[in-house]
C-alpha atoms as a PDB file:
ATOM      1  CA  UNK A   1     -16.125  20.300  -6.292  1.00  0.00           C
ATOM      2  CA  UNK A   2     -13.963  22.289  -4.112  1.00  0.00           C
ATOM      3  CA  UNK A   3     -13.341  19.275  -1.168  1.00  0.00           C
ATOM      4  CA  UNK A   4     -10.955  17.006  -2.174  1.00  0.00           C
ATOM      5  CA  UNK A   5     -10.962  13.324  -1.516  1.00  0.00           C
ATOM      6  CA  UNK A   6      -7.949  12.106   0.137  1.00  0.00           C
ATOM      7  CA  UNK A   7      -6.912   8.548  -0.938  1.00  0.00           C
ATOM      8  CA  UNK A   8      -3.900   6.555  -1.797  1.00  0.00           C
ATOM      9  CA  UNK A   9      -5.990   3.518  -3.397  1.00  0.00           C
ATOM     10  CA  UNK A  10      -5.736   3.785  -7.103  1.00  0.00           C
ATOM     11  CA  UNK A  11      -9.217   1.722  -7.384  1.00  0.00           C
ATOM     12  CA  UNK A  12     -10.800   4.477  -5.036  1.00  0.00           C
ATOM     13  CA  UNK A  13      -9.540   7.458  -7.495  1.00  0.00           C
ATOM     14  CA  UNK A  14     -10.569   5.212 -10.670  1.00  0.00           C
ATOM     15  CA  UNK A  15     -13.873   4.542  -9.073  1.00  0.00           C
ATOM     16  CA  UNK A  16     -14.441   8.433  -8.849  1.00  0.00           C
ATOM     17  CA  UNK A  17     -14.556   8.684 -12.580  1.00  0.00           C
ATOM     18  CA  UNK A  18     -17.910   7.929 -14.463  1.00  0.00           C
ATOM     19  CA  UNK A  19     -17.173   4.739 -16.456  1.00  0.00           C
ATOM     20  CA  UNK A  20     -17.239   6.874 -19.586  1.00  0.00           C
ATOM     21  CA  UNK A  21     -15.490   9.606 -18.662  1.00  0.00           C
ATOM     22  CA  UNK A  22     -13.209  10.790 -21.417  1.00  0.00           C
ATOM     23  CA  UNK A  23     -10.401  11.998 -18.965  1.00  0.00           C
ATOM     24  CA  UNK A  24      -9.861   8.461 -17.694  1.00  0.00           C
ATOM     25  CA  UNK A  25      -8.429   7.656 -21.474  1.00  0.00           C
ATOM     26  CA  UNK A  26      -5.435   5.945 -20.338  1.00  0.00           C
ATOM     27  CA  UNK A  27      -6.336   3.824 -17.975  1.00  0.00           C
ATOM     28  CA  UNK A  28      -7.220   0.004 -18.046  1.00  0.00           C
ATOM     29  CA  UNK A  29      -9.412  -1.569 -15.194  1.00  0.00           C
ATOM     30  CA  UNK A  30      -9.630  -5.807 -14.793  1.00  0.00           C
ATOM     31  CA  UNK A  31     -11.187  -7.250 -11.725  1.00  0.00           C
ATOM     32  CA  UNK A  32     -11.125 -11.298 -10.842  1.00  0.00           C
ATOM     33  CA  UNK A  33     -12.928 -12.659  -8.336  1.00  0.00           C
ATOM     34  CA  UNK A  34     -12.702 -15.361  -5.823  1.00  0.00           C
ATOM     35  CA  UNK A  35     -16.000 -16.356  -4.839  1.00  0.00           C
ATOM     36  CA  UNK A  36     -14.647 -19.310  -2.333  1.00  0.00           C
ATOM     37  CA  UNK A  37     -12.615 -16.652  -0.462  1.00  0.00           C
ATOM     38  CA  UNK A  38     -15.102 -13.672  -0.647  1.00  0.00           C
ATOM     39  CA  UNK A  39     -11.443 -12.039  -2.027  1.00  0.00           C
ATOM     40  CA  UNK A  40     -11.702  -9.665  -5.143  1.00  0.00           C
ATOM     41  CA  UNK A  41      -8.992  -8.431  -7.259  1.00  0.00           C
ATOM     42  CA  UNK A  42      -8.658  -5.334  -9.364  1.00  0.00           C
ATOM     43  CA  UNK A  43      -6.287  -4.265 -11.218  1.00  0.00           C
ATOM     44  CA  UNK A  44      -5.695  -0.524 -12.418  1.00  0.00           C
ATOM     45  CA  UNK A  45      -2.739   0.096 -14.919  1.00  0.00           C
ATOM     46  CA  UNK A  46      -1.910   3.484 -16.025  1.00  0.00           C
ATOM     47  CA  UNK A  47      -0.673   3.576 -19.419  1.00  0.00           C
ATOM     48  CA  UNK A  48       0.339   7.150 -20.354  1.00  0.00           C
ATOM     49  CA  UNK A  49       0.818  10.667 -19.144  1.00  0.00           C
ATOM     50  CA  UNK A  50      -2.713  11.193 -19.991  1.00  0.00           C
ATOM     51  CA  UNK A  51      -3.908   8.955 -17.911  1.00  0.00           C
ATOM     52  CA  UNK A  52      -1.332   9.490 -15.183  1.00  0.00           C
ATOM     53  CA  UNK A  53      -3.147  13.386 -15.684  1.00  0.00           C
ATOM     54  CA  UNK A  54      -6.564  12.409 -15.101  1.00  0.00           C
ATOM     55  CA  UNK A  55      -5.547   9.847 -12.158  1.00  0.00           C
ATOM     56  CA  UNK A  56      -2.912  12.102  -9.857  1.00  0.00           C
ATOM     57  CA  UNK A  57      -0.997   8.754 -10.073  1.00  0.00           C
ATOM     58  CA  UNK A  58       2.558   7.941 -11.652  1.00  0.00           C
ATOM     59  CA  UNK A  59       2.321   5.550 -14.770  1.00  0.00           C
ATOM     60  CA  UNK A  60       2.191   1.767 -13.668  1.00  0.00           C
ATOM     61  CA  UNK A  61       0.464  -0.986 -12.658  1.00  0.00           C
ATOM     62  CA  UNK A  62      -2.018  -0.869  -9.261  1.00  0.00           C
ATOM     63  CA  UNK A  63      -3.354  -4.075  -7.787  1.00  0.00           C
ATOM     64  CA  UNK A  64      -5.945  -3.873  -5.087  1.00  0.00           C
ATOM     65  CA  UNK A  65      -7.040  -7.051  -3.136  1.00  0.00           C
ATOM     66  CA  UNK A  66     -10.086  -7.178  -1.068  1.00  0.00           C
ATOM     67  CA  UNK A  67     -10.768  -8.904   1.454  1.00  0.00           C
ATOM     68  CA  UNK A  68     -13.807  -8.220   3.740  1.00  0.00           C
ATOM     69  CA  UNK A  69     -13.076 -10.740   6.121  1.00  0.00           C
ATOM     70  CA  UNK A  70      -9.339  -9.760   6.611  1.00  0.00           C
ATOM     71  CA  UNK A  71      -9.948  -8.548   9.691  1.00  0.00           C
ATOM     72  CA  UNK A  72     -11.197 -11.511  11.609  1.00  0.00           C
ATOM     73  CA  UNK A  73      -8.671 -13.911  13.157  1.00  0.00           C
ATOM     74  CA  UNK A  74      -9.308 -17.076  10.712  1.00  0.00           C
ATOM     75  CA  UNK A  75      -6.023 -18.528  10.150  1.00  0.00           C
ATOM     76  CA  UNK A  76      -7.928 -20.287   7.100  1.00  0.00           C
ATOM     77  CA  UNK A  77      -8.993 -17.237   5.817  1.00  0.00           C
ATOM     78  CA  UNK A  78      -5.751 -15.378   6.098  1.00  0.00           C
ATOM     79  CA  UNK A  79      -3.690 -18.119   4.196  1.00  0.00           C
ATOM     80  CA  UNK A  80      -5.502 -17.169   0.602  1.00  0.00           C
ATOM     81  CA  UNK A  81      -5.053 -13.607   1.495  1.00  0.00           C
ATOM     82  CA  UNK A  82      -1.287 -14.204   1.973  1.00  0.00           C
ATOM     83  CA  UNK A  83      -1.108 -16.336  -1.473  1.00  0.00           C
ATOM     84  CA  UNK A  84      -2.857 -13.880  -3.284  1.00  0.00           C
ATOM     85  CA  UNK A  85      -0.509 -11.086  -2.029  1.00  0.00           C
ATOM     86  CA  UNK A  86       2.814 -13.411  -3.105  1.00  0.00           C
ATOM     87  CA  UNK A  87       1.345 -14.143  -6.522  1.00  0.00           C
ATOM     88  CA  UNK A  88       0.728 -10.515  -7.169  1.00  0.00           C
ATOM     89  CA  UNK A  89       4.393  -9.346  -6.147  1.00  0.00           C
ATOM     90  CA  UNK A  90       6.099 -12.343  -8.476  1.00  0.00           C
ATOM     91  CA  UNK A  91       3.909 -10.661 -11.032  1.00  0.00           C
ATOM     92  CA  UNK A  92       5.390  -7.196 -10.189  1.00  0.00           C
ATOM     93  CA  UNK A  93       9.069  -8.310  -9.463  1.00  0.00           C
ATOM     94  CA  UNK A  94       9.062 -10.443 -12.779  1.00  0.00           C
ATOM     95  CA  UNK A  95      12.866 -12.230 -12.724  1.00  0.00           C
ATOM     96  CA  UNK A  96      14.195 -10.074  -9.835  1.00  0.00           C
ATOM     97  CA  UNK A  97      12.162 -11.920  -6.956  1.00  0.00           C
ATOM     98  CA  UNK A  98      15.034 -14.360  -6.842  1.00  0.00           C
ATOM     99  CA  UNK A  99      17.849 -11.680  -6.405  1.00  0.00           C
ATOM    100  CA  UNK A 100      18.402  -9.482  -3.486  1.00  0.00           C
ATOM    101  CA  UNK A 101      16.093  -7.969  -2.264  1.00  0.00           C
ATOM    102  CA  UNK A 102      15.751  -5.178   0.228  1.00  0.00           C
ATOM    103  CA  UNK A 103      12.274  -4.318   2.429  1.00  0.00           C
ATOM    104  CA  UNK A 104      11.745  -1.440   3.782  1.00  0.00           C
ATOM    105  CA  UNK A 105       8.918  -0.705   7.031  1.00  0.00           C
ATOM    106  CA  UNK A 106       8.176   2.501   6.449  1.00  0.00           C
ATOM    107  CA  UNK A 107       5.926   4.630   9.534  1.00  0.00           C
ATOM    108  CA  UNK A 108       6.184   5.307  13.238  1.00  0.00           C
ATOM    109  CA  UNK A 109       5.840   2.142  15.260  1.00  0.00           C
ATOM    110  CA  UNK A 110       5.052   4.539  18.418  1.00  0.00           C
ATOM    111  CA  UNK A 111       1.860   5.435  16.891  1.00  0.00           C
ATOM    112  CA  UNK A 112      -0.213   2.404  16.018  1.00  0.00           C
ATOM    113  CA  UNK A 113      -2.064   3.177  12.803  1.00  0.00           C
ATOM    114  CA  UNK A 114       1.323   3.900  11.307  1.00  0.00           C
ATOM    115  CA  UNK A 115       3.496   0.800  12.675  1.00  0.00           C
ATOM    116  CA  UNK A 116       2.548  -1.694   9.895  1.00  0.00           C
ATOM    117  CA  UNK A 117       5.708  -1.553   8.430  1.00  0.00           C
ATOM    118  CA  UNK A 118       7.381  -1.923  11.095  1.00  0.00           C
ATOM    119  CA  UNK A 119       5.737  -4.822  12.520  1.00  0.00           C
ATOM    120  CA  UNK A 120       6.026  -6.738   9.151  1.00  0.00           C
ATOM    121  CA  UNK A 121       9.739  -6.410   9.296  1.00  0.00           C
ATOM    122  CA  UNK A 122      10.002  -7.556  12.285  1.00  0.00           C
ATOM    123  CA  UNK A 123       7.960 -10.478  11.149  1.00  0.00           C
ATOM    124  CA  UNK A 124      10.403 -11.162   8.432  1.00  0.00           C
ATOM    125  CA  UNK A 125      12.963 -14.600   7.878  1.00  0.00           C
ATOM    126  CA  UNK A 126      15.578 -12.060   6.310  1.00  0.00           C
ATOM    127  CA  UNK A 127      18.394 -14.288   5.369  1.00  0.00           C
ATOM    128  CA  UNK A 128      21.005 -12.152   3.671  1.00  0.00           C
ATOM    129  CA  UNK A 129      23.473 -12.412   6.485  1.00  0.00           C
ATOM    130  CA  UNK A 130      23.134 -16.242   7.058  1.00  0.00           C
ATOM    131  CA  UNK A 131      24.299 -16.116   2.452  1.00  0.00           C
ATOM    132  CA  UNK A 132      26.892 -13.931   2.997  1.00  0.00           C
ATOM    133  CA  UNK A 133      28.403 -16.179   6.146  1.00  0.00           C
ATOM    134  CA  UNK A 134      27.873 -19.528   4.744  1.00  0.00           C
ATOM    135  CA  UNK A 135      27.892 -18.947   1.015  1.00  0.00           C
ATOM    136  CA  UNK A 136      25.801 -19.419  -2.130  1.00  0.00           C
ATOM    137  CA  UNK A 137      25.539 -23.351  -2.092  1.00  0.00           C
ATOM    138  CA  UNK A 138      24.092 -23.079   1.778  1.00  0.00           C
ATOM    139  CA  UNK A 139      22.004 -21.015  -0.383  1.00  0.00           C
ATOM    140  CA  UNK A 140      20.872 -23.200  -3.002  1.00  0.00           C
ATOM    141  CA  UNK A 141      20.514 -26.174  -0.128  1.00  0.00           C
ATOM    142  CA  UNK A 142      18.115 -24.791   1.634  1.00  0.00           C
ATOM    143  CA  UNK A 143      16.086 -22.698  -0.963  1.00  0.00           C
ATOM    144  CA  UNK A 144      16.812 -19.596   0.776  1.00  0.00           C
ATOM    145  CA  UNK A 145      16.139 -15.795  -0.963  1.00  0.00           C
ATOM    146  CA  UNK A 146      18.574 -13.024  -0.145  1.00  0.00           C
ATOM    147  CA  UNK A 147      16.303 -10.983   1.768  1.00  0.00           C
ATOM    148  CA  UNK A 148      17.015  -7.696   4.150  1.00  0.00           C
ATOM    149  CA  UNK A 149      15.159  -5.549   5.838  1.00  0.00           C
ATOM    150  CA  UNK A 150      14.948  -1.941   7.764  1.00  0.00           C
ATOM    151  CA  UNK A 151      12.580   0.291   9.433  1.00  0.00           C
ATOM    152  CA  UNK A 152      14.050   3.332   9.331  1.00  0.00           C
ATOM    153  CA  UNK A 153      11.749   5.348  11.325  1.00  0.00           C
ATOM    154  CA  UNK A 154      10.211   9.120  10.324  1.00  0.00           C
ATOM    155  CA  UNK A 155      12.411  12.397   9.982  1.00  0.00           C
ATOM    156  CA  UNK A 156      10.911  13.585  13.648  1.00  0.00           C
ATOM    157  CA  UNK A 157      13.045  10.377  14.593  1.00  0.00           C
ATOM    158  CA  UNK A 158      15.783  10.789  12.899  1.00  0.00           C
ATOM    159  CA  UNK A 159      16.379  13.552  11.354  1.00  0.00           C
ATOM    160  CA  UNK A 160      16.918  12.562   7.868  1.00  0.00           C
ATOM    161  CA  UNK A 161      14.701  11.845   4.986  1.00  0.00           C
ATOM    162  CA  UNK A 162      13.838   8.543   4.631  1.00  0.00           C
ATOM    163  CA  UNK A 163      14.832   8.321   0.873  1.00  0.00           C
ATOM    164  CA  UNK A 164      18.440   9.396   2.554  1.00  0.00           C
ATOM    165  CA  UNK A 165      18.854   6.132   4.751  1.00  0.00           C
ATOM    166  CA  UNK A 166      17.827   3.607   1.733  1.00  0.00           C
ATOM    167  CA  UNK A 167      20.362   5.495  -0.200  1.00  0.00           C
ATOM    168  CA  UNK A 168      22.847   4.692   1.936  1.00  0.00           C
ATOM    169  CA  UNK A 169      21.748   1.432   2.727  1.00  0.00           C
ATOM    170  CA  UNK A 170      21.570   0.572  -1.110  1.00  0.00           C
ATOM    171  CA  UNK A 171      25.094   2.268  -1.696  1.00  0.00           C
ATOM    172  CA  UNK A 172      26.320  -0.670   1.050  1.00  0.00           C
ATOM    173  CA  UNK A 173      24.228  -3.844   0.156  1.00  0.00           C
ATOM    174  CA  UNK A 174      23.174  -3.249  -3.682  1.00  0.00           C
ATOM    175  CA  UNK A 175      19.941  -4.724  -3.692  1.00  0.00           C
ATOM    176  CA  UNK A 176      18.335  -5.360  -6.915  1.00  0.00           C
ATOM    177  CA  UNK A 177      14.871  -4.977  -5.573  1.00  0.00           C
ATOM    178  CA  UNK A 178      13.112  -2.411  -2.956  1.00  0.00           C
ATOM    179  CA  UNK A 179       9.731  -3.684  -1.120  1.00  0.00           C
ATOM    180  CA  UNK A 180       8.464  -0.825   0.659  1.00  0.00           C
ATOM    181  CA  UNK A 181       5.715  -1.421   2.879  1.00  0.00           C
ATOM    182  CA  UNK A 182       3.666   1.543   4.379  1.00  0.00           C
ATOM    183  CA  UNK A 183      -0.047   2.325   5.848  1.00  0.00           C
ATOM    184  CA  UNK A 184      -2.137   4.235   4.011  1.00  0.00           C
ATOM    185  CA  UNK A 185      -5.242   6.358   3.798  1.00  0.00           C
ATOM    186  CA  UNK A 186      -8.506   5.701   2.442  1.00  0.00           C
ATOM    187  CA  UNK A 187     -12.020   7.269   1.443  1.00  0.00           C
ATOM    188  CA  UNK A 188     -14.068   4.306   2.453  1.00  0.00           C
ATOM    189  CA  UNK A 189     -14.496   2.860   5.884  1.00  0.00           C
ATOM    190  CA  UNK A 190     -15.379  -0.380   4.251  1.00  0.00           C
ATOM    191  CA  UNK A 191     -11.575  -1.067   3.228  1.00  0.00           C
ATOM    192  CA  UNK A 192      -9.683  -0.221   6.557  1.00  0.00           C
ATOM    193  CA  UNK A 193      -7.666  -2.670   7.284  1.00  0.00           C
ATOM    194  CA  UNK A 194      -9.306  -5.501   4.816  1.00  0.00           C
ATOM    195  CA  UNK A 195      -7.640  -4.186   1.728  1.00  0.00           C
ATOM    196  CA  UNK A 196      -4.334  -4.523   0.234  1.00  0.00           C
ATOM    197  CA  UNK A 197      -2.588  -2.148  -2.645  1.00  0.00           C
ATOM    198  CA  UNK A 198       0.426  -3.150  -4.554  1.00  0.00           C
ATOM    199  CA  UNK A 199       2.164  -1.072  -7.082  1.00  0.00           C
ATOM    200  CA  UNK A 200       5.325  -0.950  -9.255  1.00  0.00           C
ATOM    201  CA  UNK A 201       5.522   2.764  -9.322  1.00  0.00           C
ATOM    202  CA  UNK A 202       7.300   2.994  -5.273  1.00  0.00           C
ATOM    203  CA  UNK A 203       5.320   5.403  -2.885  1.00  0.00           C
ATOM    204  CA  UNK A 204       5.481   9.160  -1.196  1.00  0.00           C
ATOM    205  CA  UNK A 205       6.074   8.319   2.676  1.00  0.00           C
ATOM    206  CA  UNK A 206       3.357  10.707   4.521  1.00  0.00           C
ATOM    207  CA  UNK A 207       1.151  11.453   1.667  1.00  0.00           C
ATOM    208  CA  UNK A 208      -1.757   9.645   2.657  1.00  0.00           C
ATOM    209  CA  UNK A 209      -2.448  12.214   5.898  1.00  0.00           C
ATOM    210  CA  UNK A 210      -1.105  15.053   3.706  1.00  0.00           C
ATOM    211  CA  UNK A 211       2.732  14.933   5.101  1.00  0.00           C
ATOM    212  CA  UNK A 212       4.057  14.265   1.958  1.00  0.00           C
ATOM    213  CA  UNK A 213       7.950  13.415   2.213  1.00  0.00           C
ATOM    214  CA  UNK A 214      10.622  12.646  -0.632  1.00  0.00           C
ATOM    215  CA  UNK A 215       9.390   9.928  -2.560  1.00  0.00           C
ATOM    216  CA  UNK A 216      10.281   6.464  -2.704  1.00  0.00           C
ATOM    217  CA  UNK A 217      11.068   5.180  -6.595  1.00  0.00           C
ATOM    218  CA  UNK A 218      13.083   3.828  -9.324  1.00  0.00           C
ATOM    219  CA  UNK A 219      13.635   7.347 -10.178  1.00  0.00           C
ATOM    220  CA  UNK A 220      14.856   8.371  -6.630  1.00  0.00           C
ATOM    221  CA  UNK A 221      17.145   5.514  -5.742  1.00  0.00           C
ATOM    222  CA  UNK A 222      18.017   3.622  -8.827  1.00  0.00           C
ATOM    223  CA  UNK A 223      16.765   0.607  -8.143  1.00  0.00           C
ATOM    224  CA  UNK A 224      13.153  -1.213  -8.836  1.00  0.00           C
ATOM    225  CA  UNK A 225      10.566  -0.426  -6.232  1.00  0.00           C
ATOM    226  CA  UNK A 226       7.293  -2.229  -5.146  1.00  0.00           C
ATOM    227  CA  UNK A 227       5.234  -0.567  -2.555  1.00  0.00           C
ATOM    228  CA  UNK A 228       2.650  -2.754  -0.110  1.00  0.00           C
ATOM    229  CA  UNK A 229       0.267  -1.004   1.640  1.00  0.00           C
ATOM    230  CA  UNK A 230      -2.784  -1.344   4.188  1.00  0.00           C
ATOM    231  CA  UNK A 231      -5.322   1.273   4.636  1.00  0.00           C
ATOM    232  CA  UNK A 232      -5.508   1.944   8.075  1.00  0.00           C
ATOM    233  CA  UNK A 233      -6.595   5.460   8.314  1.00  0.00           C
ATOM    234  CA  UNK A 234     -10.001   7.588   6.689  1.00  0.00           C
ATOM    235  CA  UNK A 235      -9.867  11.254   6.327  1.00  0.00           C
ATOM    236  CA  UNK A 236     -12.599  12.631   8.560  1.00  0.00           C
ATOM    237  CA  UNK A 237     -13.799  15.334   6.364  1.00  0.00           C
ATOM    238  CA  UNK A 238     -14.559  12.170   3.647  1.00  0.00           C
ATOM    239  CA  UNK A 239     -16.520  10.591   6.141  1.00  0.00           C
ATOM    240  CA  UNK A 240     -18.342  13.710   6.813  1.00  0.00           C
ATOM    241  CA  UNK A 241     -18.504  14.563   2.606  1.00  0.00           C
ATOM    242  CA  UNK A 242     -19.947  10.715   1.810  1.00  0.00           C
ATOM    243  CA  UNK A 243     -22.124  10.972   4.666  1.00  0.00           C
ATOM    244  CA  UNK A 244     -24.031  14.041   3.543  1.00  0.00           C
ATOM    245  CA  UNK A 245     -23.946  13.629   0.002  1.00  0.00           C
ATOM    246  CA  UNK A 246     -25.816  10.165   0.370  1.00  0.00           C
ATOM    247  CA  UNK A 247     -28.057  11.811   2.424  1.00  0.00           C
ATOM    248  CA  UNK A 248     -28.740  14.773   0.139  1.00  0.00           C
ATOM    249  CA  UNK A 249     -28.997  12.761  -2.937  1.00  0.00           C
ATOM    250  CA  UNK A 250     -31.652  10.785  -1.367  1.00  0.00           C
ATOM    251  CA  UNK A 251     -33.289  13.816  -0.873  1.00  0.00           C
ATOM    252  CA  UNK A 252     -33.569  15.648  -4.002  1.00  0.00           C
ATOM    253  CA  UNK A 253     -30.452  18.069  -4.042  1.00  0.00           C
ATOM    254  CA  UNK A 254     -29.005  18.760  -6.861  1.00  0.00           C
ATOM    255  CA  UNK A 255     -25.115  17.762  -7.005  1.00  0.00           C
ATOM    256  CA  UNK A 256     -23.973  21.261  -7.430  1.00  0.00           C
ATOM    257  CA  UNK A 257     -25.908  21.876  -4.218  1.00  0.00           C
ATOM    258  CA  UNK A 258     -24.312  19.217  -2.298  1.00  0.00           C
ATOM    259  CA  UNK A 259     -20.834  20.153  -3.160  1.00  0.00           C
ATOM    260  CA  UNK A 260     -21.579  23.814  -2.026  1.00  0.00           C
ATOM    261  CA  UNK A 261     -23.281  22.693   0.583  1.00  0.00           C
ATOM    262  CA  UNK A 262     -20.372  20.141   1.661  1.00  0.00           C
ATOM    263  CA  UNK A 263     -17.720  22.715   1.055  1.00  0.00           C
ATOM    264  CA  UNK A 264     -18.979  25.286   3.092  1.00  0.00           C
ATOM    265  CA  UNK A 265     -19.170  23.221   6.108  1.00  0.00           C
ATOM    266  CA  UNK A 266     -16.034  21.337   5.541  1.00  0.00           C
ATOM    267  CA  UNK A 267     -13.748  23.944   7.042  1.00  0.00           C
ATOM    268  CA  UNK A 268     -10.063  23.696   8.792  1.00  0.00           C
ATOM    269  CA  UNK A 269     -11.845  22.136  11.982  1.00  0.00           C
ATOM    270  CA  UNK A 270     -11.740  18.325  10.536  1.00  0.00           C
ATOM    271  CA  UNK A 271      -8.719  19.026   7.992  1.00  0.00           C
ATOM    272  CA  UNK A 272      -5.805  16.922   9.264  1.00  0.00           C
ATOM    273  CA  UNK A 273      -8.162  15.139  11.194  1.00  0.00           C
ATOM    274  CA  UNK A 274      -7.600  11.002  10.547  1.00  0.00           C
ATOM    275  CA  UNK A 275     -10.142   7.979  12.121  1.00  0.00           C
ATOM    276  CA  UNK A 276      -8.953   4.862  12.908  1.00  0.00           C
ATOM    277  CA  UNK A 277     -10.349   1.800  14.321  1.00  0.00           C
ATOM    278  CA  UNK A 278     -10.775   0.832  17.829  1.00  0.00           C
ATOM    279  CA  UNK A 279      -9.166  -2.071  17.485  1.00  0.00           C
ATOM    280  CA  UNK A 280      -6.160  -0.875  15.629  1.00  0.00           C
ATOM    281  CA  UNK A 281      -3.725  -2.407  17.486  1.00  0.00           C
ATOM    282  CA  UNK A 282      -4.620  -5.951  17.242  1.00  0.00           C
ATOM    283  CA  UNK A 283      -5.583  -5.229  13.133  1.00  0.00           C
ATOM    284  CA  UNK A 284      -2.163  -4.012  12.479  1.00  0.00           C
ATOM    285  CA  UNK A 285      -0.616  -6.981  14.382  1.00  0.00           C
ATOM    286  CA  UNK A 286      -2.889  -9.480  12.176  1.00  0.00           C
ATOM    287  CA  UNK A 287      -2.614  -7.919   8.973  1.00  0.00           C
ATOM    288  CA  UNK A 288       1.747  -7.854   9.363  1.00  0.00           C
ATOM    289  CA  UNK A 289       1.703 -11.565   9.926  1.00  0.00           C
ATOM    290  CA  UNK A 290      -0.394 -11.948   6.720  1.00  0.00           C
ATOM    291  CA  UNK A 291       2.129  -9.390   4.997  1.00  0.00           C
ATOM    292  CA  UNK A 292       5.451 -10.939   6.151  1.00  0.00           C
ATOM    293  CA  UNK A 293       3.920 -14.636   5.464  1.00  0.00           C
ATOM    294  CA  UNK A 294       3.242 -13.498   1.731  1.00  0.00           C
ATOM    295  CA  UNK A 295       6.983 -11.735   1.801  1.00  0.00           C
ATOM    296  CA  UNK A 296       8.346 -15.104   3.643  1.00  0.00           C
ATOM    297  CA  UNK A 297       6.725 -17.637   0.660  1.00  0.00           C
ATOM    298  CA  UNK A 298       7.747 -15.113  -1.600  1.00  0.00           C
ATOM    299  CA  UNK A 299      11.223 -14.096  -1.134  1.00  0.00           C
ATOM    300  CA  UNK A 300      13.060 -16.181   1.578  1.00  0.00           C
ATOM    301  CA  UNK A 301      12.089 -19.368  -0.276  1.00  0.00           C
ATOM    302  CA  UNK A 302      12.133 -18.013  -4.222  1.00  0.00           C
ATOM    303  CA  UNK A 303      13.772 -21.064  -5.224  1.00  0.00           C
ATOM    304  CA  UNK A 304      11.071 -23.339  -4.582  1.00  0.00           C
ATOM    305  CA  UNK A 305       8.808 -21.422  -7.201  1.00  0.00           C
END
């Protein structure tokens, strides 16, 4: 197979291996399911370096939430989302959700497909400076989290890597917990924009449309990171791959055929080439409410848990 698919959903790489595939030794898959909410839950946890091998993926835990309907305006609808999302982090964040903790909105906010993290920080009750003016029992009072927050923009902004900014942000406010929240690519059109990925293992800013930047860890900055992220994007040579090989297979080709076939006319003309939906604009406006509500009942009001 000489085309590669370009995803940053763990479930999309696992689902690329044959259920008995010996290389995917390694890796666990366990998938709930809400039938009230029409909301699914996987979760893929790497457990070793084979795995990590066989999946392209640093070791840790990936949990995908699905949610078809995530892109219609239902307030009622949105609500589970948003609980489902808070749970999940308090998994990830174990004891340190009720420390201090730092988000981060990665992306452009001038181009909309990449503006989700900003537009969920901007979203955000951060409360850090309201602690630090009227102390720890103001705190307590009103059940307040220690939460900040930054977008710090893309290096054509300003200049610097992004892992340099947190760096310096964490060298001045010592948080004990990173929440980076990004956009991200997919291989299916089916999960723009209704499908949520949270990981422990942080995140490469870029790497989803192939501009992959410094990445964003425990590794890199010394502190515990968990990464949120919304497809919004869908390489166009994938669309143009799964479109043929479904038609092919029905067909009678044989899959070395079809791969040939697909990477012969897959050339440079739709490399770097990224769809989006029409209606991106009011998507990535919905889906950071839902985001900064599940951050909001998560962080800025930890005590209540």
């Amino acid at each position: 197979m000489d085309y590669k698919i370009r995803t940053d959903l763990a479930l999309e790489v696992r689902e690329s291996f044959p259920e008995d595939d010996v290389e995917i030794k390694g890796v666990v898959l366990t998938e709930d399911f809400d039938k009230q909410n029409k909301i699914r839950i996987s979760t893929v946890v790497i457990k070793d370096e084979a795995g990590a091998r066989a999946m392209e993926k640093p070791i840790g835990t990936y949990i995908t939430i699905e949610a078809p309907e995530l892109d219609n305006s239902s307030e009622d609808y949105h609500k589970p989302v948003s609980d489902y999302i808070a749970q999940n982090l308090r998994k990830l964040a174990g004891n340190l959700y009720n420390d201090e903790i730092l988000v981060v909105g990665l992306g452009n906010r001038e181009v909309t497909p990449d503006s989700l993290g900003p537009q969920v920080v901007d979203n955000l009750f951060v409360t850090r400076h309201l602690i630090r003016e009227f102390g720890k029992e103001f705190k307590e009072q009103n059940h307040l989290g220690n939460v900040s927050a930054i977008s710090p923009g893309v290096m054509a902004q300003t200049g610097m890597e992004t892992v340099e900014i947190i760096k310096g942000v964490i060298m001045e406010t010592n948080p004990k917990l990173i929440i980076v929240i990004d956009a991200l690519a997919s291989r299916s059109i089916n999960r723009l924009n209704t499908t949520v990925q949270i990981a422990d293992t942080g995140i490469s800013p870029g790497s989803g449309v192939g501009n992959n930047r410094k990445a964003l860890n425990e590794e890199s900055l010394g502190v515990k990171v968990i990464a949120i992220g919304v497809p919004t994007v869908v390489d166009a040579a994938t669309i143009v791959a799964d479109t043929l090989t479904k038609y092919m297979e029905t067909t009678g080709f044989s899959r070395e055929d079809i791969f040939s076939f697909i990477s012969e006319i897959n050339g440079n003309q739709v490399y770097n080439m990224f769809v989006t939906p029409k209606n991106i604009d009011e998507m990535v406006k919905q889906i950071s409410y839902t985001l900064s509500e599940a951050l909001n009942s998560c962080f800025s009001a930890a005590n209540l848990s």
